[in-house]
Protein backbone atom coordinates (compact mmCIF):
# COMPACT_ATOMS: atom_id res chain seq x y z
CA UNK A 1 0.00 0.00 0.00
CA UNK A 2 1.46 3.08 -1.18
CA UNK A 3 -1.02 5.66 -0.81
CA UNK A 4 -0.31 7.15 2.83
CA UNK A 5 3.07 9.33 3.18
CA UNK A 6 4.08 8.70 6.25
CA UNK A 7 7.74 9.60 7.19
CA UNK A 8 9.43 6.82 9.44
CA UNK A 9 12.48 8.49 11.32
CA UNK A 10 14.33 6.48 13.56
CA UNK A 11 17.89 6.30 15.97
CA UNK A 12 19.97 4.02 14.71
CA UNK A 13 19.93 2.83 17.89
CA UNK A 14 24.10 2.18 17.84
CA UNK A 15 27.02 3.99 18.56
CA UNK A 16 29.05 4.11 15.87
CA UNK A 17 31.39 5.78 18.38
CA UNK A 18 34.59 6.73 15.39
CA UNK A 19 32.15 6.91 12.66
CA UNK A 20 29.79 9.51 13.61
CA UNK A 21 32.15 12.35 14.70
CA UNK A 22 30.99 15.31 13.44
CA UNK A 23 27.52 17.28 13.45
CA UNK A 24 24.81 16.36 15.52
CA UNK A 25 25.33 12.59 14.16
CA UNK A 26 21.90 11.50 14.32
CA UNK A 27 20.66 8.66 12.04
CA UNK A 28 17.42 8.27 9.92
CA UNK A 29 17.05 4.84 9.67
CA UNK A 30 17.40 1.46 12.57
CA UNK A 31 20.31 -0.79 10.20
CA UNK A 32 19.88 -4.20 9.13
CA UNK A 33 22.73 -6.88 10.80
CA UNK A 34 24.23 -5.93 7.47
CA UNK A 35 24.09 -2.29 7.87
CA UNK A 36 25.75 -2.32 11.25
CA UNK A 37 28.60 -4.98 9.88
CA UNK A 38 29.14 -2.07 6.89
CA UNK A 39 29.27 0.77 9.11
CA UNK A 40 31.89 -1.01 11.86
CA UNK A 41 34.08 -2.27 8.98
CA UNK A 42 34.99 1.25 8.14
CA UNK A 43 34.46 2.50 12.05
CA UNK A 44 37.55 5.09 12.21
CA UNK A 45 37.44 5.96 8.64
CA UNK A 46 34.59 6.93 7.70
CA UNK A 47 33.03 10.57 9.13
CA UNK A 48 29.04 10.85 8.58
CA UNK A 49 27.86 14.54 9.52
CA UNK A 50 23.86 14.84 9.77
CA UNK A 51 23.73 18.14 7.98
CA UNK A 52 21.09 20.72 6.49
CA UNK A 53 21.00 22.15 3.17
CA UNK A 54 19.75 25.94 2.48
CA UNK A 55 17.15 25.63 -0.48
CA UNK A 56 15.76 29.85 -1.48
CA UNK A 57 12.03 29.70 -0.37
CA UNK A 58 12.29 25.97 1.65
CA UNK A 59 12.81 24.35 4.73
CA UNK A 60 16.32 23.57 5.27
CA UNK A 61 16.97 19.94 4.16
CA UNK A 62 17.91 17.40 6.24
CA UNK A 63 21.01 15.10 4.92
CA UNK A 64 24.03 12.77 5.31
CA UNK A 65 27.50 14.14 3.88
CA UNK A 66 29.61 11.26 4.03
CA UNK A 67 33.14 10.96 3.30
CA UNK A 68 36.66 9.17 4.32
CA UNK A 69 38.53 10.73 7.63
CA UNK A 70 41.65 10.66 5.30
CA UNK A 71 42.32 13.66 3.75
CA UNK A 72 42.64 13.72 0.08
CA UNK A 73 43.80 16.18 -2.94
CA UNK A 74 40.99 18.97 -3.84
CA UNK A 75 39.34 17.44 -6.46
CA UNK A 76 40.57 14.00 -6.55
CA UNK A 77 37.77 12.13 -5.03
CA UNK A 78 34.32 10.95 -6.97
CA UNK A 79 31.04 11.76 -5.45
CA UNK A 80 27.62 10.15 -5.65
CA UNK A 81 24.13 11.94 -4.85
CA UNK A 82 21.63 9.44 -3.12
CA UNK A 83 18.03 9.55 -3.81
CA UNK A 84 15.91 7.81 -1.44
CA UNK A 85 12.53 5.68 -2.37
CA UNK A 86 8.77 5.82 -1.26
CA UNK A 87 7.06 3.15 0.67
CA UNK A 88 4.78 3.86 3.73
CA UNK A 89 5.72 1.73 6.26
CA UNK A 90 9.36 1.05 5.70
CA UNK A 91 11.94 2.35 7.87
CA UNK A 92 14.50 2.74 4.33
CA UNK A 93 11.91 5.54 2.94
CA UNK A 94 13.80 8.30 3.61
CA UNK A 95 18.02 9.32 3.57
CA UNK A 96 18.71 6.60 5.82
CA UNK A 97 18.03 4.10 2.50
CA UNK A 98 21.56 3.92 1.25
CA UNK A 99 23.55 5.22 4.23
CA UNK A 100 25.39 1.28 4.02
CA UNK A 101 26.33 2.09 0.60
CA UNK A 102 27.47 5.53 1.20
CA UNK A 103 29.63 4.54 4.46
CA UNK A 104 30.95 1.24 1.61
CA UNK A 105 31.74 4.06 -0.69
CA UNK A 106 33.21 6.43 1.37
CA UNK A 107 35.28 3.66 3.01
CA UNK A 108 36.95 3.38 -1.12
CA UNK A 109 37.67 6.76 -1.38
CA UNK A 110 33.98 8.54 -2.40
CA UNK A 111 32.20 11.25 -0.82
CA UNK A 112 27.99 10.70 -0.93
CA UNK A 113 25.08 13.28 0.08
CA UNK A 114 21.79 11.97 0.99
CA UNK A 115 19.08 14.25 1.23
CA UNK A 116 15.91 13.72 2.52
CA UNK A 117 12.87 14.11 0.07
CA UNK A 118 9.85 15.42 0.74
CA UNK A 119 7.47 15.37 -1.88
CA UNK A 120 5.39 13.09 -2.12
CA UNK A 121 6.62 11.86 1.19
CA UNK A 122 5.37 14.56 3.25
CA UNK A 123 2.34 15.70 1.01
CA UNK A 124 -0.03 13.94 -1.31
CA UNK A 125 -0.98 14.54 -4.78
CA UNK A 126 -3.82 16.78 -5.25
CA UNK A 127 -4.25 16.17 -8.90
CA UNK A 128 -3.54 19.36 -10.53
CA UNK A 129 -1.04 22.18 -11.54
CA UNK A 130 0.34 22.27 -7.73
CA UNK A 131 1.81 18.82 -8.37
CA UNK A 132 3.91 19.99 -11.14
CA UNK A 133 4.73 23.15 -8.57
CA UNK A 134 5.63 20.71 -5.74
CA UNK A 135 7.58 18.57 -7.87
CA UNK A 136 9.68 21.82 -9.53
CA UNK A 137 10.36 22.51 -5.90
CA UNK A 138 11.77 19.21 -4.58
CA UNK A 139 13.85 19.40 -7.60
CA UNK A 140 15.07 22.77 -6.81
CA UNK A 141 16.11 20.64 -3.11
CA UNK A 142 17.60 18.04 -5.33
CA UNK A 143 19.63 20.39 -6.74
CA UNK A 144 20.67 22.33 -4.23
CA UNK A 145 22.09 18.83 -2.76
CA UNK A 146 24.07 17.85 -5.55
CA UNK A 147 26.05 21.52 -5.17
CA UNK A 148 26.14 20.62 -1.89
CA UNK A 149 28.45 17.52 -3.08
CA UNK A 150 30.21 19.40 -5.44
CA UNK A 151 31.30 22.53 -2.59
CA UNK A 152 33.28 19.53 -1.00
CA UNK A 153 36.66 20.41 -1.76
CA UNK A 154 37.85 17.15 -2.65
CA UNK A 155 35.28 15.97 -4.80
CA UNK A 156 35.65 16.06 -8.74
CA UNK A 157 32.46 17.13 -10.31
CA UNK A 158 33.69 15.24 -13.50
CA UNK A 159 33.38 11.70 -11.30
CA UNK A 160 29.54 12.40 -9.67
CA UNK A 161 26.95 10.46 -10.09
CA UNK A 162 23.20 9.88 -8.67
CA UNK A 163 21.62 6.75 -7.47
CA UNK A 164 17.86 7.14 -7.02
CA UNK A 165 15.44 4.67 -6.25
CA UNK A 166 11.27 4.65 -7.09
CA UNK A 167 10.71 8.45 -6.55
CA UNK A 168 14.11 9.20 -5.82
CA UNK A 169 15.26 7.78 -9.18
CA UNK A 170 12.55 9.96 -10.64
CA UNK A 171 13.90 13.15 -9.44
CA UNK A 172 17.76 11.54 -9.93
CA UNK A 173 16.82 11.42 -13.74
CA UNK A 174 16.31 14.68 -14.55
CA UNK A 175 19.26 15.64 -12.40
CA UNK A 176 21.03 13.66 -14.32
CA UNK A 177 19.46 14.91 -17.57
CA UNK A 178 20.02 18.58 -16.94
CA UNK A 179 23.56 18.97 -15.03
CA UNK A 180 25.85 17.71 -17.45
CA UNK A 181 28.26 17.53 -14.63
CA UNK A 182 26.91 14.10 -13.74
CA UNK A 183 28.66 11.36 -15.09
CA UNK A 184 26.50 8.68 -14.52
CA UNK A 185 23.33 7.50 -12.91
CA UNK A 186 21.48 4.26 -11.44
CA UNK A 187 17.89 4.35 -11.94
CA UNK A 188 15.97 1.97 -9.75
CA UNK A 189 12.61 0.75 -10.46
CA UNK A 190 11.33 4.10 -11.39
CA UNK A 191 8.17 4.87 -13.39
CA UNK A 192 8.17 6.60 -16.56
CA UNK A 193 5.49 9.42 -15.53
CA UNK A 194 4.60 11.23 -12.38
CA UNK A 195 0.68 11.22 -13.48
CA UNK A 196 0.29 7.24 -13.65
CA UNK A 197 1.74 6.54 -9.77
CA UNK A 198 -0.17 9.98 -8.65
CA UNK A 199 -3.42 8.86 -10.37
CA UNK A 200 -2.99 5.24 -9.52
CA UNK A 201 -2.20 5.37 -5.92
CA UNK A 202 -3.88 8.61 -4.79
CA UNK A 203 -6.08 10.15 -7.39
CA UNK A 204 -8.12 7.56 -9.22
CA UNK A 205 -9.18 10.02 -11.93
CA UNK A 206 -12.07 9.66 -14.65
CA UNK A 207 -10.88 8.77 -17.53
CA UNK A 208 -11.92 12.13 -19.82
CA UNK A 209 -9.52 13.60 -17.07
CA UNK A 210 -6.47 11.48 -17.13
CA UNK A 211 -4.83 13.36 -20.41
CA UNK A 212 -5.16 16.84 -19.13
CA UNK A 213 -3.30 15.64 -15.82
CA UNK A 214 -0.70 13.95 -17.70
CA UNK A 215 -0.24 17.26 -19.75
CA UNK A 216 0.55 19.31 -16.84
CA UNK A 217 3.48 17.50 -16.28
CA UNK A 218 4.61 18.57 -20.20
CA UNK A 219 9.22 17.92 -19.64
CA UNK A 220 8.99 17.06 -16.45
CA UNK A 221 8.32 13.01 -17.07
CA UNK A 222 11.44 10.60 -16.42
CA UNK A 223 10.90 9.07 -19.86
CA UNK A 224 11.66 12.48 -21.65
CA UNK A 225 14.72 12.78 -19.36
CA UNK A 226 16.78 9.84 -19.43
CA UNK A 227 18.89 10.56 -22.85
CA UNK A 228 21.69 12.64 -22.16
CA UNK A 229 23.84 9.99 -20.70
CA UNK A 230 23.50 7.00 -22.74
CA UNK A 231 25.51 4.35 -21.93
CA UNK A 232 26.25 5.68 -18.90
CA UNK A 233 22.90 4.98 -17.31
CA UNK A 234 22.10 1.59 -15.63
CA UNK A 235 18.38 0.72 -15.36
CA UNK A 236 17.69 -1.87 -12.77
CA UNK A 237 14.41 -3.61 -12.47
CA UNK A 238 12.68 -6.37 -10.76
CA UNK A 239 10.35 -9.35 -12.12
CA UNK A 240 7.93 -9.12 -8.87
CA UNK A 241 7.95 -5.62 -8.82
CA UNK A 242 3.71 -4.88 -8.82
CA UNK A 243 4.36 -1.44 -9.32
CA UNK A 244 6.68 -1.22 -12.29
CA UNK A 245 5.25 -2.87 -15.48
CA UNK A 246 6.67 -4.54 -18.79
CA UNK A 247 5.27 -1.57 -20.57
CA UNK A 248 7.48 0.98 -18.16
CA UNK A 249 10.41 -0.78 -18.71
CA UNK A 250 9.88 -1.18 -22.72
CA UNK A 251 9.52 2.55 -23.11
CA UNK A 252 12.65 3.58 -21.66
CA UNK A 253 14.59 0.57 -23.04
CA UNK A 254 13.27 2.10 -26.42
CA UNK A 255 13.95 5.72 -25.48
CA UNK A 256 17.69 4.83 -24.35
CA UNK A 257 18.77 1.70 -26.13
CA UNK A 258 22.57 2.40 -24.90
CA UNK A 259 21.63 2.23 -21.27
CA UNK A 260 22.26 -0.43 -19.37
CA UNK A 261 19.29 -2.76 -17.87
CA UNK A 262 18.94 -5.48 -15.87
CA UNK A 263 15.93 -7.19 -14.77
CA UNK A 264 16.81 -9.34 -11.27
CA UNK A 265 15.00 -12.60 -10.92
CA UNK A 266 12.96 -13.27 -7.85
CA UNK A 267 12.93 -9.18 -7.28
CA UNK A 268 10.34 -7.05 -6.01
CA UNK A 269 10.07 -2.73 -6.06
CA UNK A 270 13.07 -3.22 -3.32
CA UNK A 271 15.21 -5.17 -5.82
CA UNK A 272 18.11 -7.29 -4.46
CA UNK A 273 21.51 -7.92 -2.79
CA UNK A 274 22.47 -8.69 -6.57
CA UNK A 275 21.16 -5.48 -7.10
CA UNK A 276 23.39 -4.22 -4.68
CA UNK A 277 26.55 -5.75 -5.98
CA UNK A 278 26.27 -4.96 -9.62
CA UNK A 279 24.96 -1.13 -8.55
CA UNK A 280 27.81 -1.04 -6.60
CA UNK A 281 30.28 -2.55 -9.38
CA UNK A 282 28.89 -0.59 -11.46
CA UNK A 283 29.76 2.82 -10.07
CA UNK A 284 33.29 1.47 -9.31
CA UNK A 285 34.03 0.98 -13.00
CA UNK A 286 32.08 4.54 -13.90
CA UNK A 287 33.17 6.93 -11.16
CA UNK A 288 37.44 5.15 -11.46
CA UNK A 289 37.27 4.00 -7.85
């Protein structure tokens, strides 16, 4: 059930005395046995700082800046942007999602932001021209978090990438799409318009209304944003997902032939440790880590 945004914010209810050491440190997610094995493999070097992000006309946003304690040549480091999914009632739905893989990367040299989202995590669709308003906003955050990656002095905007996942990967695209400072992106189970998850999980529109909704979203859709990067894009999919369907991933295979795509056996919309591994691979080979 998708339809209620709930936010779930939680301690991560360890230490990770050497890890956390700078900012207020606290954590948006409890781990997983594997998240706390991750995050004491790289205990001492590895600093996470729970910071906020200035977006004109926002809320500050809440997000991760992780990077290695080491210190490093400016501009000599890769960075990734991660984009958190949507799914009421899981504890990963917000910037605590890949905080494993950002403490992995960091602990081979990367720097990672993850910011938390907010639309439509902390609002619901209404169903008209405000959508397309909320949606240019959390972009506008999105933004405004991927500068905040490239102000870290080590990191090489040449080597950035963004990983986003459901609505995350939604927003990730047309980062990716319009900054050609990103070098790559991982696109996770993500739909190819905002109107068909809005209508089918919140609005349930007539029919002689579903073409006008689409239409407000006219440049904005992840399908007419995925392009720029060719090759350099890596689709991954699942075979259970119930939200994602052979038509979704058709269209962008056929909009972006050079891309990348894999669809993981046995997966659902949360995808895999496979998933995991080849994402992660993946990146190494792209970003020269």
């Amino acid at each position: 059930m998708r339809r209620q945004a709930t936010i779930v914010i939680a301690a991560l209810g360890i230490a990770l005395t050497g890890i956390l050491t700078a900012g207020t440190a606290t954590a948006a997610t409890s781990p997983t046995v594997r998240s706390q094995t991750a995050l004491n493999k790289h205990r001492g070097e590895v600093i996470v700082e729970d910071i906020e992000i200035a977006v004109p006309g926002q809320e500050p946003v809440a997000a991760y800046l992780v990077r290695p304690r080491h210190p490093a040549a400016p501009r000599s480091r890769p960075g990734v942007l991660y984009l958190h999914w949507f799914e009421p009632g899981q504890s990963t739905q917000n910037r605590g999602e890949y905080l494993t893989e950002a403490v992995e990367l960091a602990g081979r040299g990367g720097v990672a932001v993850l910011p938390q989202l907010r639309f439509p995590w902390e609002a619901d669709p209404v169903g008209d021209s405000r959508d397309r308003d909320a949606i240019t906003a959390q972009l506008a955050a999105v933004r405004r978090a991927y500068e905040t990656l490239l102000a870290q002095s080590t990191v090489n905007a040449a080597r950035t990438a963004v990983v986003g996942h459901d609505y995350g990967g939604m927003y990730g695209a047309i980062l990716a799409q319009t900054d050609a400072r990103v070098r790559a992106s991982v696109l996770m189970a993500v739909d190819a318009t905002w109107a068909n998850w809005f209508d089918t999980f919140w609005l349930g529109l007539p029919d002689d209304q579903k073409a006008a909704y689409r239409a407000v979203f006219a440049g904005l859709d992840p399908i007419d944003n995925v392009t720029r990067l060719g090759a350099h894009v890596f689709f991954q999919w699942g075979d259970r997902d119930p939200f994602i369907t052979p038509d979704v991933r058709d269209a962008f295979a056929a909009k972006i032939p050079a891309a990348r795509a894999t669809l993981y056996t046995r997966a659902d919309h949360f995808l895999t440790q496979t998933a995991k591994d080849d994402r992660v691979a993946w990146l190494n080979a792209e970003l020269g880590l």
